[in-house]
N, C-alpha and C. Protein backbone atom coordinates (compact mmCIF):
# COMPACT_ATOMS: atom_id res chain seq x y z
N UNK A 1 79.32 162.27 93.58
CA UNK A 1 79.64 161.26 92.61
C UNK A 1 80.92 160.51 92.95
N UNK A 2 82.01 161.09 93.83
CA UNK A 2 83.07 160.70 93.95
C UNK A 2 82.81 159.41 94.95
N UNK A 3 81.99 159.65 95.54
CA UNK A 3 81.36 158.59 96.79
C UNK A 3 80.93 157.92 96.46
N UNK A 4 80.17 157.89 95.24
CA UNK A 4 79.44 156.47 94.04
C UNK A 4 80.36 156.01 94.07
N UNK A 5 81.59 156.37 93.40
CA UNK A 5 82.32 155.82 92.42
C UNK A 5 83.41 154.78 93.83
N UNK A 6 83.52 155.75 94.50
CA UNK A 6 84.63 155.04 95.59
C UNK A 6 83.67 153.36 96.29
N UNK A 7 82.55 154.15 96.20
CA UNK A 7 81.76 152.52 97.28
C UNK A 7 82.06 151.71 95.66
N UNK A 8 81.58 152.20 94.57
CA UNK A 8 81.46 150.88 93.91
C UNK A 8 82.76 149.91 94.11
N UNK A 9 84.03 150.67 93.25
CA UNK A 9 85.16 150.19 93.55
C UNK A 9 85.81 149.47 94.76
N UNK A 10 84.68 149.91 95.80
CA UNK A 10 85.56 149.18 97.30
C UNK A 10 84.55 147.98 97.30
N UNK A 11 83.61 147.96 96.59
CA UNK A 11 82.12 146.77 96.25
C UNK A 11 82.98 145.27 95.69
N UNK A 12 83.99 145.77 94.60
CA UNK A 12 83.89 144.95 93.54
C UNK A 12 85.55 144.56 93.88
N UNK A 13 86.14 145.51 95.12
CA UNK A 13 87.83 144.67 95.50
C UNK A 13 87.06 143.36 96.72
N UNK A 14 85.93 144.19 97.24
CA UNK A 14 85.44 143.35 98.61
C UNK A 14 85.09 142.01 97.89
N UNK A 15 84.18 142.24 96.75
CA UNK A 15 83.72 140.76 95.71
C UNK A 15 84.98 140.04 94.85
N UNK A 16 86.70 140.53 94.72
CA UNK A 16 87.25 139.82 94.10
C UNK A 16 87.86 139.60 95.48
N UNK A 17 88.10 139.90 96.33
CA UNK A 17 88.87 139.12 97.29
C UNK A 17 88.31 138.27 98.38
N UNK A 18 86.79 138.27 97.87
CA UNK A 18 86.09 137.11 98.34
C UNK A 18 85.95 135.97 97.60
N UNK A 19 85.94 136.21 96.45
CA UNK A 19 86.00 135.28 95.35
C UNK A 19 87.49 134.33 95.60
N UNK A 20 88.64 135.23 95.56
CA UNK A 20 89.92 134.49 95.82
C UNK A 20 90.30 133.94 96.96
N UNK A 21 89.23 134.00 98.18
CA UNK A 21 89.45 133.30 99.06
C UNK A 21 88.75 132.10 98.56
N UNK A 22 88.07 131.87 98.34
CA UNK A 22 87.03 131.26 98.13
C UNK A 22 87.54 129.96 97.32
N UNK A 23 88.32 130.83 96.45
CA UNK A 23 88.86 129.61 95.19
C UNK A 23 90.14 129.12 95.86
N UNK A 24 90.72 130.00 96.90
CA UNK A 24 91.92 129.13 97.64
C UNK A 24 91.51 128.35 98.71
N UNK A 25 90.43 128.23 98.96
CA UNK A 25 89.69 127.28 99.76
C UNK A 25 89.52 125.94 98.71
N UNK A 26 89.17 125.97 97.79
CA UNK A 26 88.57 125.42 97.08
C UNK A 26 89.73 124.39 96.62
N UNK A 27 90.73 125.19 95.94
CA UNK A 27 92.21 124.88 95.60
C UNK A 27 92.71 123.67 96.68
N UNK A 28 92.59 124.30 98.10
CA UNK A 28 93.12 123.41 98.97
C UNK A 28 92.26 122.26 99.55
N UNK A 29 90.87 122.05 99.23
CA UNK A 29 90.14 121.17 99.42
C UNK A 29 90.64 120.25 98.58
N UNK A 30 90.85 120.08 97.29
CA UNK A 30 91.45 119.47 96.30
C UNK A 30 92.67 118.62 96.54
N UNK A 31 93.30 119.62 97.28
CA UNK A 31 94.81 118.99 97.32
C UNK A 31 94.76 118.05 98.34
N UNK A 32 93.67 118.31 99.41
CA UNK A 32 94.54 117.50 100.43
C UNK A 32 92.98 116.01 100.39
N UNK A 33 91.82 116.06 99.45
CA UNK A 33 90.98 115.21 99.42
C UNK A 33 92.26 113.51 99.49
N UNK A 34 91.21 112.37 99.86
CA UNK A 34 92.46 111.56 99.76
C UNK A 34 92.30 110.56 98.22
N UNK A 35 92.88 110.27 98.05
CA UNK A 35 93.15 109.21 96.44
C UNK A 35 92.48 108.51 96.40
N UNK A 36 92.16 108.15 95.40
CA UNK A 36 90.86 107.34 95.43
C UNK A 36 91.72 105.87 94.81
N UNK A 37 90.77 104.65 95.02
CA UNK A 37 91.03 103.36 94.59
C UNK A 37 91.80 103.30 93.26
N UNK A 38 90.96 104.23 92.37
CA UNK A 38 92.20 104.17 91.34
C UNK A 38 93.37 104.62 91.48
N UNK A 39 93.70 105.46 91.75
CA UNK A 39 95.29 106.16 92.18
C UNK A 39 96.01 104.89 92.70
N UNK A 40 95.85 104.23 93.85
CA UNK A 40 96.31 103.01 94.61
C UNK A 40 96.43 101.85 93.28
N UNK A 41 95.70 101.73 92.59
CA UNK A 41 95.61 100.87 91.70
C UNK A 41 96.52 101.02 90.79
N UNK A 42 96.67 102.16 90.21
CA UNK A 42 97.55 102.95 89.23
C UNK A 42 98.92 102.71 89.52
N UNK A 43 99.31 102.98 90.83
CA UNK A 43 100.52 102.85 91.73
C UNK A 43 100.83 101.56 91.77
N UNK A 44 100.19 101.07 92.06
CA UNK A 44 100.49 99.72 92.24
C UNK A 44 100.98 98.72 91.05
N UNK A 45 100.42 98.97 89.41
CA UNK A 45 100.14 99.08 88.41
C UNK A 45 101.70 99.65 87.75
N UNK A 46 102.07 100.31 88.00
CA UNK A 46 103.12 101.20 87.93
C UNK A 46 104.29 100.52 88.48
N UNK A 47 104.42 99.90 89.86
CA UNK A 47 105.08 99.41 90.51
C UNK A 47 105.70 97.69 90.23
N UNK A 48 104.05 97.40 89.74
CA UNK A 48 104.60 95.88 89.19
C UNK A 48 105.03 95.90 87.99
N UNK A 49 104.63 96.80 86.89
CA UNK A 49 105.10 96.43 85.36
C UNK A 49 106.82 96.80 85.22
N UNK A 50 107.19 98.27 86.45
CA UNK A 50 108.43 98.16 86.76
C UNK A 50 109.44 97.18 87.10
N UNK A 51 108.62 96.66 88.17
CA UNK A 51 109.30 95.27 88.33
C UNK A 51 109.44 94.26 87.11
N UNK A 52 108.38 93.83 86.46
CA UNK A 52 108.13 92.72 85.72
C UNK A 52 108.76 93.28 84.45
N UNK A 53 108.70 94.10 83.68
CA UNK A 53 109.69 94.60 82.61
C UNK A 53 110.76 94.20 82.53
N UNK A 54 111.92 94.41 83.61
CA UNK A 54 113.15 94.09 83.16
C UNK A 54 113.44 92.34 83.91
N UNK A 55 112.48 92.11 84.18
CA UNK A 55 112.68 90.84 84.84
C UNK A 55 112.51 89.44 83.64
N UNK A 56 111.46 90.14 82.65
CA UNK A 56 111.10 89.47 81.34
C UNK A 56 112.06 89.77 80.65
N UNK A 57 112.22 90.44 80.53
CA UNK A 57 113.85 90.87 79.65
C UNK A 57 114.82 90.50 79.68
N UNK A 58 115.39 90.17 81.46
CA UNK A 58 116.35 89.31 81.56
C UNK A 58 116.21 87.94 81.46
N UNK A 59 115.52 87.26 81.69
CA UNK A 59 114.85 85.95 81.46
C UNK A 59 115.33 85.36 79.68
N UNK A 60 114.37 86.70 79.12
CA UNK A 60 114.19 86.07 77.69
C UNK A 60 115.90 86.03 77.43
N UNK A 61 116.76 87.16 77.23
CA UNK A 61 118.54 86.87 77.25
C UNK A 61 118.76 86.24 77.97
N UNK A 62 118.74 85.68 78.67
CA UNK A 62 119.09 84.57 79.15
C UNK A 62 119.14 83.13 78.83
N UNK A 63 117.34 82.79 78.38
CA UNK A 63 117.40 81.80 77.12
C UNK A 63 118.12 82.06 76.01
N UNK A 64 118.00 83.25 75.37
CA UNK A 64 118.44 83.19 74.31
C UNK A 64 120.76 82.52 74.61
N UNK A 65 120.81 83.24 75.79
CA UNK A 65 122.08 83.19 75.82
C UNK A 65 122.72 81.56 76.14
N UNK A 66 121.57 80.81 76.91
CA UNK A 66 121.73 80.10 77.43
C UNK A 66 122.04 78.57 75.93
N UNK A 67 120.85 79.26 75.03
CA UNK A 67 121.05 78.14 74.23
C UNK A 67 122.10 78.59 73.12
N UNK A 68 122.76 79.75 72.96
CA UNK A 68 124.14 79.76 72.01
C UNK A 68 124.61 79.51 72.73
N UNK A 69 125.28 79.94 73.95
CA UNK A 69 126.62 79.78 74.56
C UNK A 69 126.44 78.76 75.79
N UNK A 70 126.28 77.57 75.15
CA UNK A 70 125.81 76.83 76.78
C UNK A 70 127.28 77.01 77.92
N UNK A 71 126.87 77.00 79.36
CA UNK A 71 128.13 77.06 80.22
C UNK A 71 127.67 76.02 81.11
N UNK A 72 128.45 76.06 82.60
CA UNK A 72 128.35 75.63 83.92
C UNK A 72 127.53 76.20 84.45
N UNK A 73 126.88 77.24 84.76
CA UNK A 73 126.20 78.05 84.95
C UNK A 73 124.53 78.56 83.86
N UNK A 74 123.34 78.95 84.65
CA UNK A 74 122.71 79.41 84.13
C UNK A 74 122.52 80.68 83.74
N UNK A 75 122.72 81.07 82.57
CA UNK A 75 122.41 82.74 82.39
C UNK A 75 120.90 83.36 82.24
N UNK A 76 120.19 81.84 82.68
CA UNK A 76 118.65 82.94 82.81
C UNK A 76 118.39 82.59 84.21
N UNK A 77 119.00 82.34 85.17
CA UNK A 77 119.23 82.66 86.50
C UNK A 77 119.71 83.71 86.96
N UNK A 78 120.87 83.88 86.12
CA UNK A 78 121.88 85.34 86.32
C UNK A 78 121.10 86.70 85.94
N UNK A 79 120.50 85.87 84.95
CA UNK A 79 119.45 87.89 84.51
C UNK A 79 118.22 87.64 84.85
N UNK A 80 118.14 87.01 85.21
CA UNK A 80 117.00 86.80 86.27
C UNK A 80 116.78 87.49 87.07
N UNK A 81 117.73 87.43 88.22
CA UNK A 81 118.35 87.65 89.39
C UNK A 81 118.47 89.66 89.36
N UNK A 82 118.57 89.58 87.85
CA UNK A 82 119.70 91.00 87.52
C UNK A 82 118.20 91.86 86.79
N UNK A 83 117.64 91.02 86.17
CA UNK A 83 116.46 92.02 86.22
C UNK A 83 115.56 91.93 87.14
N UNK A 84 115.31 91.44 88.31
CA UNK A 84 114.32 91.28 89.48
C UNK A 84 115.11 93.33 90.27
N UNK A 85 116.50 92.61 90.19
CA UNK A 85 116.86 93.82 91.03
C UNK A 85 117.22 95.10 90.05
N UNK A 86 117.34 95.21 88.76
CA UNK A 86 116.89 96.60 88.20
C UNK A 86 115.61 96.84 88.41
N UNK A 87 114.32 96.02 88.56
CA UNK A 87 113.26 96.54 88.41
C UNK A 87 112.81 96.43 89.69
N UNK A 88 113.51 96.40 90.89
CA UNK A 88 113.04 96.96 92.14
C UNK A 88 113.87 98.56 92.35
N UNK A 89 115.23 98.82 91.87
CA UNK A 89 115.52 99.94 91.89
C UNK A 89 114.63 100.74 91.14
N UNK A 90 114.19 100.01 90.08
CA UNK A 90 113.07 101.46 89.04
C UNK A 90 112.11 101.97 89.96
N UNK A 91 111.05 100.28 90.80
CA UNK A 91 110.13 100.81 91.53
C UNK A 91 110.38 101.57 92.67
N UNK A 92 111.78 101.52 93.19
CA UNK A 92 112.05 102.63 94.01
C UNK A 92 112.63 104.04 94.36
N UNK A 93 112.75 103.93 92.74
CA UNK A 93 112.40 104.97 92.23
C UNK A 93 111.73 105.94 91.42
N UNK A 94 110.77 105.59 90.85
CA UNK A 94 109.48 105.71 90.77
C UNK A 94 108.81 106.08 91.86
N UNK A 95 108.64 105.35 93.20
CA UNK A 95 107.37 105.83 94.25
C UNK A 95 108.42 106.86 94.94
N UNK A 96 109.83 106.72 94.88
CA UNK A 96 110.32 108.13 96.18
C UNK A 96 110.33 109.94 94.89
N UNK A 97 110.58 109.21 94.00
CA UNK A 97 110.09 110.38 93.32
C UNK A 97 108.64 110.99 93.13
N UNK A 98 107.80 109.99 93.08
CA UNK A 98 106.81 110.54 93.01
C UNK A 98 106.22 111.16 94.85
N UNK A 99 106.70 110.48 95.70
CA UNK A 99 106.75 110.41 97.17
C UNK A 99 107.16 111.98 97.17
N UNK A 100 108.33 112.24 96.45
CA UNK A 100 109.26 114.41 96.43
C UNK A 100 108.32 114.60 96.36
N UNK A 101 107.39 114.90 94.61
CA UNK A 101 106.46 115.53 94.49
C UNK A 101 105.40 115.78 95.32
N UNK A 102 104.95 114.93 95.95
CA UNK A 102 103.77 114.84 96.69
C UNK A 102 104.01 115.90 98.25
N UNK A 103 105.06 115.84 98.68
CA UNK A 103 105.65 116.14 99.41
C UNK A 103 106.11 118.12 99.21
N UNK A 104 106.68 117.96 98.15
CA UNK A 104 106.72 119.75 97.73
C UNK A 104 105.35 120.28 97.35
N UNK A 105 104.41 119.27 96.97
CA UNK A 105 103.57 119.88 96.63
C UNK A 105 102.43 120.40 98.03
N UNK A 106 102.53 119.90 99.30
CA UNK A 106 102.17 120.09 100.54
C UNK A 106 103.00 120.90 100.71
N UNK A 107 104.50 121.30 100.76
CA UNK A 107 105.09 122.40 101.39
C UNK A 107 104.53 123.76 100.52
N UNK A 108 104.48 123.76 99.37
CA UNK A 108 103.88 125.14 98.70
C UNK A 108 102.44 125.12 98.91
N UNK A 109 101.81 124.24 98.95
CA UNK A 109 100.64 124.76 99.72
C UNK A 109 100.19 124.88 101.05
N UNK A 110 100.82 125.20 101.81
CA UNK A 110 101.22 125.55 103.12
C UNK A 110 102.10 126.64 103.09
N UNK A 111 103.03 127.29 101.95
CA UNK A 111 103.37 128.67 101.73
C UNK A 111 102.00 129.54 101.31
N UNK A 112 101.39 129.38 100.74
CA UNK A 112 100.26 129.78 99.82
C UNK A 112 99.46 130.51 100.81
């Protein structure tokens, strides 16, 4: 009986550690499949409303500033100018952060 009992038990480590290969196969098929059109789209999507957010923003203060406080100068040029380049720092930061992740997430699965 002790010999039943031992094959079963060595039956059912042989069937869970086939199983867990199996699913870490599976796991890593996943990770490394490539992005599909939407993802690119999403990104991209992501990248322009970054941009275009603070670029509308500076624009609109700008009119607004432009018609209380008239000057020599345009102030919806100036935030213009000033939200074009906050909202290229957002988008570049946005894709290098998301760029880490993507990136740690290949080094731990390559520990794994």
């Amino acid at each position: 009986m002790t010999m039943e009992k031992k094959t079963k038990y060595t039956r059912i480590d042989e069937l869970s550690k086939n199983i867990r290969r199996r699913e870490k196969r599976k796991m890593m098929a996943r990770g490394e499949r490539e992005e599909s059109i939407w993802f690119g789209l999403g990104t991209f999507g992501i990248v322009g409303w970054s941009v275009a957010v603070p670029t509308i923003i500076g624009v609109a203060i700008g009119i607004w500033l432009d018609k209380k406080y008239p000057s020599n100068f345009s102030w919806t040029i100036t935030l213009l100018l000033v939200g074009i380049s906050l909202g290229c720092y957002n988008a570049w930061y946005w894709i290098s952060r998301n760029r880490k992740y993507m990136e740690s997430k290949k080094e731990k699965d390559k520990d794994e």
